[in-house]
C-alpha atoms as a PDB file:
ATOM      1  CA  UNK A   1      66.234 115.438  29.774  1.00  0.00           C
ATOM      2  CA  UNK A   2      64.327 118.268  31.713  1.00  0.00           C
ATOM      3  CA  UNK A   3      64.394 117.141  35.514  1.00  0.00           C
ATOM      4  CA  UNK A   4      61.690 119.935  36.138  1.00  0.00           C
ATOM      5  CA  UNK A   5      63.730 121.130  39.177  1.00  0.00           C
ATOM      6  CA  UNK A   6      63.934 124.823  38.039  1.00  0.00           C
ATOM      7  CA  UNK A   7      63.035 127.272  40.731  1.00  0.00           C
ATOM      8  CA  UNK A   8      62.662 124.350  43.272  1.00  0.00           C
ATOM      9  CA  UNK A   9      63.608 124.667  46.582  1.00  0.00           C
ATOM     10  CA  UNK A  10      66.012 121.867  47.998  1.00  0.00           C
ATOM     11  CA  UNK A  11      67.482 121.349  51.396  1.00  0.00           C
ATOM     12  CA  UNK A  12      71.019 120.014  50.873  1.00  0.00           C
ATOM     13  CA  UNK A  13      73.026 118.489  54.070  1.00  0.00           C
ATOM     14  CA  UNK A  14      76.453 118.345  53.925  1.00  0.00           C
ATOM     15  CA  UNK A  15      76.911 120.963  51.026  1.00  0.00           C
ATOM     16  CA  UNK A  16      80.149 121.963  51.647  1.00  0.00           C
ATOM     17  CA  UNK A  17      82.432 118.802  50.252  1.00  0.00           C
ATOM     18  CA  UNK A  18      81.872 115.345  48.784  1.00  0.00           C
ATOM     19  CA  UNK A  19      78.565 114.040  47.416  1.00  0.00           C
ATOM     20  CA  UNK A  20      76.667 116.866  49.614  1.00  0.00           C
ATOM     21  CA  UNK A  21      78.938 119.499  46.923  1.00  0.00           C
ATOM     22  CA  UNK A  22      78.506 117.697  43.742  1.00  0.00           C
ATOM     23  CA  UNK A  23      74.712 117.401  44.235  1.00  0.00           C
ATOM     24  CA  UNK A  24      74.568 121.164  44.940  1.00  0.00           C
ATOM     25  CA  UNK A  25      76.094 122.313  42.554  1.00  0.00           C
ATOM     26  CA  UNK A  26      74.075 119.832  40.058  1.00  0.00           C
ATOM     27  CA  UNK A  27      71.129 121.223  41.741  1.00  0.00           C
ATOM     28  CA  UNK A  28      72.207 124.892  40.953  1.00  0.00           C
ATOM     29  CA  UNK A  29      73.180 123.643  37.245  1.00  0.00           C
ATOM     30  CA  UNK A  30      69.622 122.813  36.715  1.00  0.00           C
ATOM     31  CA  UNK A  31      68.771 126.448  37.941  1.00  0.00           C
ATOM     32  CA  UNK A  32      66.780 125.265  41.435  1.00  0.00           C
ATOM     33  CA  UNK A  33      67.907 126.796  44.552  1.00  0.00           C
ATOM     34  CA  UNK A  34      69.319 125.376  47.357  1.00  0.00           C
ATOM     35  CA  UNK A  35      69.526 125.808  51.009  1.00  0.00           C
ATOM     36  CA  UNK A  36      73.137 124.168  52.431  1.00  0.00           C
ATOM     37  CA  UNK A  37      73.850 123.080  55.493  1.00  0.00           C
ATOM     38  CA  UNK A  38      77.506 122.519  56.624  1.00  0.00           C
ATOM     39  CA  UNK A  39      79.572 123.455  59.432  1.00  0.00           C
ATOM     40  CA  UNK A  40      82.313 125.544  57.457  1.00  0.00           C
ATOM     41  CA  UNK A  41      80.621 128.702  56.916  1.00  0.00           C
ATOM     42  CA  UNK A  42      83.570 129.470  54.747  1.00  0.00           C
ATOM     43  CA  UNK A  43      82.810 126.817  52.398  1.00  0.00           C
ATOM     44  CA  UNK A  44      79.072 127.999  51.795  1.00  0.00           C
ATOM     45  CA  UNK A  45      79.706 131.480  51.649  1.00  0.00           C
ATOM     46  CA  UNK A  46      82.379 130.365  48.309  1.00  0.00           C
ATOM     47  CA  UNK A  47      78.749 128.707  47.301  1.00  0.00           C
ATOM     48  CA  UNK A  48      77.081 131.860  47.693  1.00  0.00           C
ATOM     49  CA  UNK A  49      79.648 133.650  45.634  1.00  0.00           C
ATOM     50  CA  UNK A  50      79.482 131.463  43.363  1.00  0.00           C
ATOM     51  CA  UNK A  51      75.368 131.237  42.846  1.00  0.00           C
ATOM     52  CA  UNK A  52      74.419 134.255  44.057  1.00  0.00           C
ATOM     53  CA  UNK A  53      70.288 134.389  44.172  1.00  0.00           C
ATOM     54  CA  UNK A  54      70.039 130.330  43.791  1.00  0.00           C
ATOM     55  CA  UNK A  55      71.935 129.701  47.016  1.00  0.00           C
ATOM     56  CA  UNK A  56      72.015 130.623  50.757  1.00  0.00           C
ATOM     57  CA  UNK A  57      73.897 128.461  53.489  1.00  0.00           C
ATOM     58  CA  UNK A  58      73.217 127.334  57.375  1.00  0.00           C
ATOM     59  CA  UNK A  59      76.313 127.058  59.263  1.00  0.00           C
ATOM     60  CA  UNK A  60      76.026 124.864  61.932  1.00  0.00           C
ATOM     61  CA  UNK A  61      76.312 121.707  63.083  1.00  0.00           C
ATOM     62  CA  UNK A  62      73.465 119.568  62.754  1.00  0.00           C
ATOM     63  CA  UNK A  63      73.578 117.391  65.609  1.00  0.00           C
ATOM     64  CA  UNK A  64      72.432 120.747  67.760  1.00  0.00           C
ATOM     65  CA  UNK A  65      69.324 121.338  68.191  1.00  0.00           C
ATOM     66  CA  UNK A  66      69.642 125.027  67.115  1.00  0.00           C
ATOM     67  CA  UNK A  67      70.608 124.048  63.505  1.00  0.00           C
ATOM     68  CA  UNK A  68      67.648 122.396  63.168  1.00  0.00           C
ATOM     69  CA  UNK A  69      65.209 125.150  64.844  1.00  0.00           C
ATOM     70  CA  UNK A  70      67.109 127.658  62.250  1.00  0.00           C
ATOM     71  CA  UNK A  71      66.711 125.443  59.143  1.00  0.00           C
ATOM     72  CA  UNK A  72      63.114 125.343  59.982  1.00  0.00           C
ATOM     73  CA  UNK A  73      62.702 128.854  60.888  1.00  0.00           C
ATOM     74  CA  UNK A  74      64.637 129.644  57.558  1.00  0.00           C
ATOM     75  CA  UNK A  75      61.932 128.047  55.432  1.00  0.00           C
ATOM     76  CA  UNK A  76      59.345 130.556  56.726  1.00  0.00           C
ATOM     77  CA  UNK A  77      56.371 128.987  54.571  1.00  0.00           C
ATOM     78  CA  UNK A  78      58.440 128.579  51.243  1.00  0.00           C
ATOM     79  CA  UNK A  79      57.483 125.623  48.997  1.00  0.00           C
ATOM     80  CA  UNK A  80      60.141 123.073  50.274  1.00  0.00           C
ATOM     81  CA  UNK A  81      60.497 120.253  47.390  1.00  0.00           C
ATOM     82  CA  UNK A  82      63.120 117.832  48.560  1.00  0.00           C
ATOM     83  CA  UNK A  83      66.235 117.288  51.088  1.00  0.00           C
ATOM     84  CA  UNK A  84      68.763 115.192  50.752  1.00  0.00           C
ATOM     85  CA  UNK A  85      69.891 114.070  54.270  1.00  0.00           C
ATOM     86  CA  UNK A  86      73.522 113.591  54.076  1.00  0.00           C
ATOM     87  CA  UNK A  87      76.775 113.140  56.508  1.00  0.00           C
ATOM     88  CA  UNK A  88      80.416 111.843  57.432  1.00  0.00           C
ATOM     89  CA  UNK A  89      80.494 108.852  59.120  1.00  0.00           C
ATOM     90  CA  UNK A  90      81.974 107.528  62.397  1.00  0.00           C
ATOM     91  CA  UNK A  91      85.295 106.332  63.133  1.00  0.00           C
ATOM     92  CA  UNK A  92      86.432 103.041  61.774  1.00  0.00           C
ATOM     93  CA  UNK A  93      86.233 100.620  64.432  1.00  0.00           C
ATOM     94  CA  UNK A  94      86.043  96.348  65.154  1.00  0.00           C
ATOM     95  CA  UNK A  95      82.746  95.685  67.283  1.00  0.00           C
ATOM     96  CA  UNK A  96      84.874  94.209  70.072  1.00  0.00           C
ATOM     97  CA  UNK A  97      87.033  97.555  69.796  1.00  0.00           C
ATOM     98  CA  UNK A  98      83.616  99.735  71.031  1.00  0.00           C
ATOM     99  CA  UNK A  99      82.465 101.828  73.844  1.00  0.00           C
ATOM    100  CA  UNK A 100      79.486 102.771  74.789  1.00  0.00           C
ATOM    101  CA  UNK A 101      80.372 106.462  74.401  1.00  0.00           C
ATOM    102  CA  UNK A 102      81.278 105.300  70.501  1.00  0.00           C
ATOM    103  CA  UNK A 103      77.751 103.874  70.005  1.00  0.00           C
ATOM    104  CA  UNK A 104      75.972 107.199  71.341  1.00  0.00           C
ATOM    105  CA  UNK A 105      77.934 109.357  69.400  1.00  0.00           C
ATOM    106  CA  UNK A 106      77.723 107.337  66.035  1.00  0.00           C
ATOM    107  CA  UNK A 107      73.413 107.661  66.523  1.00  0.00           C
ATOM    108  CA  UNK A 108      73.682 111.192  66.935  1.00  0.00           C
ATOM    109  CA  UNK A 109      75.888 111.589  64.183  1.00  0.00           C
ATOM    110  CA  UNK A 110      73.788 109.224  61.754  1.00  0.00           C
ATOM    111  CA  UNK A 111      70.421 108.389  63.374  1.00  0.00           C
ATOM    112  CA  UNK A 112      69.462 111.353  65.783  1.00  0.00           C
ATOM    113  CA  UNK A 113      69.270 114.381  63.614  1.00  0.00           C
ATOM    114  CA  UNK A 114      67.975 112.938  60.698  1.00  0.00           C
ATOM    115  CA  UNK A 115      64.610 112.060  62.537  1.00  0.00           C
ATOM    116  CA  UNK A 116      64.142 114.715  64.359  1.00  0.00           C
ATOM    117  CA  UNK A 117      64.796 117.344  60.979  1.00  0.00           C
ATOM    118  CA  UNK A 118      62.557 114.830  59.192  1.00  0.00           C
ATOM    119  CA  UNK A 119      59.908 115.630  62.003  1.00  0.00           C
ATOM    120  CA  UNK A 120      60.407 119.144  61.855  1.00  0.00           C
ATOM    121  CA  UNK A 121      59.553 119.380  57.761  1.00  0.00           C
ATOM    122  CA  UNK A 122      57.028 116.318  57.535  1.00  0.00           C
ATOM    123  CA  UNK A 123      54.414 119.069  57.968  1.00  0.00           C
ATOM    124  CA  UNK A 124      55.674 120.741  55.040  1.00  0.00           C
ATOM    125  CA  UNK A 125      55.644 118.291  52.439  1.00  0.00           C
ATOM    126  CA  UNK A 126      52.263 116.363  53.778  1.00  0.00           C
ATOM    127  CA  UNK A 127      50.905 120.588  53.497  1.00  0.00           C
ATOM    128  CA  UNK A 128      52.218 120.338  49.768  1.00  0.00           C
ATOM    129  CA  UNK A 129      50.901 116.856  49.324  1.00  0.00           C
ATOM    130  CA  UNK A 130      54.490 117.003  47.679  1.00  0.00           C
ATOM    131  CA  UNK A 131      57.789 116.211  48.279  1.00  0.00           C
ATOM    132  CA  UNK A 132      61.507 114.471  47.647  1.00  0.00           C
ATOM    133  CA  UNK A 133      62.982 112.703  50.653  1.00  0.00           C
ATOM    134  CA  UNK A 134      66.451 111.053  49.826  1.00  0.00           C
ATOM    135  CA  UNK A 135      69.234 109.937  51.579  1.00  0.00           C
ATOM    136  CA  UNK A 136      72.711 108.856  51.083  1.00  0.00           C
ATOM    137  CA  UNK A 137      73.715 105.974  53.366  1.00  0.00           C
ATOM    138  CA  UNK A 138      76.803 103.471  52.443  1.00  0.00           C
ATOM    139  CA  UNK A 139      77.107  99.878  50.222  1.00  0.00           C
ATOM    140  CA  UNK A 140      77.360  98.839  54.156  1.00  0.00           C
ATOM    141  CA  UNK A 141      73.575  99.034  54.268  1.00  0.00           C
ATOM    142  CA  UNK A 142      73.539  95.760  51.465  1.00  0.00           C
ATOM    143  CA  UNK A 143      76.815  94.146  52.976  1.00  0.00           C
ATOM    144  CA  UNK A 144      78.274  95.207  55.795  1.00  0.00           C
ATOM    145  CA  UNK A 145      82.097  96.312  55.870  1.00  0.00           C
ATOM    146  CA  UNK A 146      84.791  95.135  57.849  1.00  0.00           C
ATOM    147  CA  UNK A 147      86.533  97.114  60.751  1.00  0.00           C
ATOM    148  CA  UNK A 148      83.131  99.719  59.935  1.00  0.00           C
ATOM    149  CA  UNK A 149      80.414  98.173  62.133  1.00  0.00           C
ATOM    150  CA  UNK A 150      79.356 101.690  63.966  1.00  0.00           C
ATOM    151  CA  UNK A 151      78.653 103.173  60.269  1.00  0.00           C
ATOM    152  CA  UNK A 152      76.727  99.493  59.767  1.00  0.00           C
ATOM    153  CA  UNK A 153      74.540  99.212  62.292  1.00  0.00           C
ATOM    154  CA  UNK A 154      73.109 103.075  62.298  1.00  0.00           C
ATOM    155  CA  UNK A 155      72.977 103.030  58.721  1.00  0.00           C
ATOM    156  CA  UNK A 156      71.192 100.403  58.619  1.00  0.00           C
ATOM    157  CA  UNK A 157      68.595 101.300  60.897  1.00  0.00           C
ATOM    158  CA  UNK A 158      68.226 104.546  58.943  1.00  0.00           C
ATOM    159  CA  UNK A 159      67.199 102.206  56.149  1.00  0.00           C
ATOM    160  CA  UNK A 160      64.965 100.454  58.096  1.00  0.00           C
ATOM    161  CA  UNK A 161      63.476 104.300  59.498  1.00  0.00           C
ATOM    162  CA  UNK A 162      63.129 105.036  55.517  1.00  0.00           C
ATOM    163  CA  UNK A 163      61.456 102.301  54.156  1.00  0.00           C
ATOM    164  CA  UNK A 164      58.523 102.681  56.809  1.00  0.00           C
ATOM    165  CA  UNK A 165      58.289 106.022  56.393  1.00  0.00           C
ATOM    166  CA  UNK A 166      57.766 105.821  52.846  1.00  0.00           C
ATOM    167  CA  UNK A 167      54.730 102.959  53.190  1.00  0.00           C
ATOM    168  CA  UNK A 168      53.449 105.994  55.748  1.00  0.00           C
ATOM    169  CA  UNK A 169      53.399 108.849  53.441  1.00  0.00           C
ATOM    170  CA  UNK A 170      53.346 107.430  49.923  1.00  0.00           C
ATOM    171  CA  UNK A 171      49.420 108.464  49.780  1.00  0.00           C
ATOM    172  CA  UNK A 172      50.673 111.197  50.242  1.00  0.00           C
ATOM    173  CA  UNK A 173      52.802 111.938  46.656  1.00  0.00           C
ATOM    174  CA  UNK A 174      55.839 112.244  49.574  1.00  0.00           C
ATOM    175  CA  UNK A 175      58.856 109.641  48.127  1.00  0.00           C
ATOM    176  CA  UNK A 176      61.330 108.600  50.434  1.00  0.00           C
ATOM    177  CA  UNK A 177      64.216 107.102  49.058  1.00  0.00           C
ATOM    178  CA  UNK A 178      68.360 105.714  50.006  1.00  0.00           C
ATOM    179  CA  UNK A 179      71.410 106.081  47.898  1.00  0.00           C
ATOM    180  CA  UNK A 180      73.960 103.484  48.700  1.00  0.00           C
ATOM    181  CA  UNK A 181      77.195 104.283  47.551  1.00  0.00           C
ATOM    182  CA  UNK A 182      80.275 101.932  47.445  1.00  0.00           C
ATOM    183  CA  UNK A 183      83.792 104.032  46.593  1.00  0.00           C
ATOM    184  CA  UNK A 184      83.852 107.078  45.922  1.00  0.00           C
ATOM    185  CA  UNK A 185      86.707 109.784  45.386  1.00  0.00           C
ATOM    186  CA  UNK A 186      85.388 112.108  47.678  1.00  0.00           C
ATOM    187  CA  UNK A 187      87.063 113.429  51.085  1.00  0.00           C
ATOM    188  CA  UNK A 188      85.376 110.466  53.034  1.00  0.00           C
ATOM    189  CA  UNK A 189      87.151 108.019  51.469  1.00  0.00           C
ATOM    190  CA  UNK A 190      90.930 108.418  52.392  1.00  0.00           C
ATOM    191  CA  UNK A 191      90.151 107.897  56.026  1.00  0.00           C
ATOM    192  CA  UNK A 192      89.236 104.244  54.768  1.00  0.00           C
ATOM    193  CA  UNK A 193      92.396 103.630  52.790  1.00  0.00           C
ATOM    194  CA  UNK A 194      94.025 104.458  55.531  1.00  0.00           C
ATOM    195  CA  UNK A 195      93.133 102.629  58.001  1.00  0.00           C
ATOM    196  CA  UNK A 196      93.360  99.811  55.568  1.00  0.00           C
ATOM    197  CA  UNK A 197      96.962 100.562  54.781  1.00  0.00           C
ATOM    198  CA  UNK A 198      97.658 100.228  58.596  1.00  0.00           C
ATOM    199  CA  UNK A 199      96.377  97.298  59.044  1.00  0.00           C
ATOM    200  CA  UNK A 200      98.015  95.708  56.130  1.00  0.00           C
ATOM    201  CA  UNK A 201     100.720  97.110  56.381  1.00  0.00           C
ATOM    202  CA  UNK A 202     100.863  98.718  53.310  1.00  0.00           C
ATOM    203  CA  UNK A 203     100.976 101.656  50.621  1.00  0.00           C
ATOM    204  CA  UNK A 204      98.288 103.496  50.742  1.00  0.00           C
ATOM    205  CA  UNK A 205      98.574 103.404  46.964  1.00  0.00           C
ATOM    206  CA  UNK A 206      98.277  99.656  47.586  1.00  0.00           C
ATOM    207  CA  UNK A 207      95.620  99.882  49.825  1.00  0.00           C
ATOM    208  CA  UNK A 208      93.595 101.706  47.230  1.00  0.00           C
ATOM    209  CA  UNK A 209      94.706  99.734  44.093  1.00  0.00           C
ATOM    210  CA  UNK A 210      93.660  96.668  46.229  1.00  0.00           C
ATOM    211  CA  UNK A 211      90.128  98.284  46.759  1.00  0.00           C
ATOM    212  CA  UNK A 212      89.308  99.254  43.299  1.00  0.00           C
ATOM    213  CA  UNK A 213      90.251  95.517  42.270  1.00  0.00           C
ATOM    214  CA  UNK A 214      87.221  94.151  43.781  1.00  0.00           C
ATOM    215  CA  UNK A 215      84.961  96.975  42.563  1.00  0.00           C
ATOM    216  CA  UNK A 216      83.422  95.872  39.169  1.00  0.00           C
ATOM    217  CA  UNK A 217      84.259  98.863  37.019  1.00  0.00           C
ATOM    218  CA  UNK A 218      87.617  98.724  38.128  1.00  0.00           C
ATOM    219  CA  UNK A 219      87.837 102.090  39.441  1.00  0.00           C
ATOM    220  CA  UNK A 220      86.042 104.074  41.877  1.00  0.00           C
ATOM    221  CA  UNK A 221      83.024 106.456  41.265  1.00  0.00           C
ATOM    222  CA  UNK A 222      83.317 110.317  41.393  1.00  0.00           C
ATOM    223  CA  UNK A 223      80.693 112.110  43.338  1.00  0.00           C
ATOM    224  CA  UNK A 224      79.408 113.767  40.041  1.00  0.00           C
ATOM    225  CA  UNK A 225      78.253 110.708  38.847  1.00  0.00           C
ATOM    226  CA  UNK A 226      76.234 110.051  41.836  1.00  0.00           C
ATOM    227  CA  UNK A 227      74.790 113.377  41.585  1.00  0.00           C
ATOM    228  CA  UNK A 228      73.157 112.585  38.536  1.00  0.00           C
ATOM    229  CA  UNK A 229      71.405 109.307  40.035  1.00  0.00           C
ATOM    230  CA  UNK A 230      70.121 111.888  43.346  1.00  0.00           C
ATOM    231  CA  UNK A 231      68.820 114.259  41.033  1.00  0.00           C
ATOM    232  CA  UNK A 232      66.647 112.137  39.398  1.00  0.00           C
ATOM    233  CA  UNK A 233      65.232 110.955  42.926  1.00  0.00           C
ATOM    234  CA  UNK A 234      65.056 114.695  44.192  1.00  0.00           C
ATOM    235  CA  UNK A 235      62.912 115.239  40.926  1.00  0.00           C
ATOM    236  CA  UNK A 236      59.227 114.984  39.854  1.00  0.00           C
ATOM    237  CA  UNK A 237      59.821 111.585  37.430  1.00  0.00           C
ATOM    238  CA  UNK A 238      60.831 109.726  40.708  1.00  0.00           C
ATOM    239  CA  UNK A 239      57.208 109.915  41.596  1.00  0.00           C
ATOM    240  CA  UNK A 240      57.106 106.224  41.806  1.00  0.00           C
ATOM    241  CA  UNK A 241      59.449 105.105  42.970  1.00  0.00           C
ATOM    242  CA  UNK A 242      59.564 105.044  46.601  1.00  0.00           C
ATOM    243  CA  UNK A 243      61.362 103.172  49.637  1.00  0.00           C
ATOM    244  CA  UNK A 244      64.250 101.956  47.601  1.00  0.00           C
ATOM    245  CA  UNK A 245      67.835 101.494  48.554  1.00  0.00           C
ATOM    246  CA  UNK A 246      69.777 101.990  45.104  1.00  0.00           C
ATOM    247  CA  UNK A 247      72.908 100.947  44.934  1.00  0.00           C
ATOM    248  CA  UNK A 248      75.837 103.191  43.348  1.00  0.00           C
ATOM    249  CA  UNK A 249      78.973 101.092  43.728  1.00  0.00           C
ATOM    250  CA  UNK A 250      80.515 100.170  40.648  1.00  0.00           C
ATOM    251  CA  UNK A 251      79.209  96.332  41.028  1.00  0.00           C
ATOM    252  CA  UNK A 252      81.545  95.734  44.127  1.00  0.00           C
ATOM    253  CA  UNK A 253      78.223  94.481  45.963  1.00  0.00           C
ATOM    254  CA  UNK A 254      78.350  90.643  44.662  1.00  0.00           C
ATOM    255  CA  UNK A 255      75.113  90.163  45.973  1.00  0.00           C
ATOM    256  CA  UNK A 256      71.941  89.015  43.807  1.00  0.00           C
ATOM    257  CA  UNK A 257      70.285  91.682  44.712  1.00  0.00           C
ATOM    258  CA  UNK A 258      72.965  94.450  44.618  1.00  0.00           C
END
């Protein structure tokens, strides 16, 4: 299948490791180009070695300000087809365990930026009349997660930002669209088995085994296969299908609608 992405212009966030890495270098595969944002400059200049002309990188951080004025700046009236919003979570946490210092930082880190970058590029895409807006949330968005309730709550409300931005814009041929992914063997995930192995007190091998026994497909996903789903969203054939939350979690959501 041809996902028409050649030559397109994508902003990636989080390129440097996990599902922000695998959908990179899927992107790059299909021969679009790719502008990465990650903190470790030393992971996106290994990108740039290894695509050359297809991919150039934005070190920063992108709860500042001044990553977002320089992803902006770095656009300089190119077409801009899609960005996949994309970032590391909070710390694990019990809801009677938080401060309000833990709630502030868990918006900034997955509320905050994402609006005000969306802000920033909205006059791109409604210019085009064009454009791919996806993000990748967390299962947690469908059924919340226990000891997680910081990553709950604001990625939930990202949801809830999504899905009326995509009834504001879908005139427009702008879709805006959530990946929720359940276990993954990415980075992200060990911090989870091990705070589950401490509280069980138990293997982390345990701990693990014990999560992929309630996930469907008994195992967990690798972040190549969720590539493949964001692709398709960050492509023209997604055109419509708009303010969606699609789940990619190997069945472990038990709900109906899953």
């Amino acid at each position: 299948m041809d996902l028409q992405v050649a030559n397109h212009l994508f902003i990636v966030c989080g390129a440097s490791s996990g599902f922000g890495l695998a959908i990179t270098r899927a992107l790059c595969r299909e021969h679009a180009n790719v502008m990465g944002i990650a903190r470790s400059e030393e992971a996106l200049i290994r990108l740039q070695d290894e695509y050359r002309e297809q991919f150039t990188g934005i070190a920063g951080d992108l709860r500042e300000a001044e990553t977002l004025e320089r992803i902006e700046q770095a656009l300089n009236g190119k077409t801009l087809n899609g960005i996949l919003l994309n970032s590391g979570g909070p710390p694990a946490k019990a809801a009677a365990d938080t401060s309000a210092e833990d709630w502030d930082e868990a918006y900034r880190l997955l509320f905050r930026w994402k609006v005000e970058l969306i802000k920033k590029l909205l006059p791109v895409f409604l210019s085009q009349k064009y454009g791919r807006i996806l993000f990748i949330e967390s299962q947690s968005v469908k059924q919340p997660l226990g000891n997680l309730v910081l990553s709950t709550a604001m990625r939930a409300a990202v949801t809830g930002y999504a899905k009326t931005l995509s009834q504001e814009i879908g005139k427009q041929g702008i879709t805006v669209n959530l990946l929720a992914p359940g276990s993954h063997n990415t980075p992200a995930i060990d911090r989870i088995i091990k705070d589950k192995s401490r509280q069980a007190n138990i293997s982390y091998n345990e701990a693990r085994s014990a999560m992929e026994d309630n996930i469907s497909v008994g195992r967990m996903g690798e972040a190549e296969e969720l590539a493949s789903l964001a692709l398709l969203l960050l492509s023209p054939h997604s055109a419509y299908m708009t303010g969606q939350t699609v789940s990619h979690d190997g069945g472990s959501n038990k709900g109906l609608f899953g």
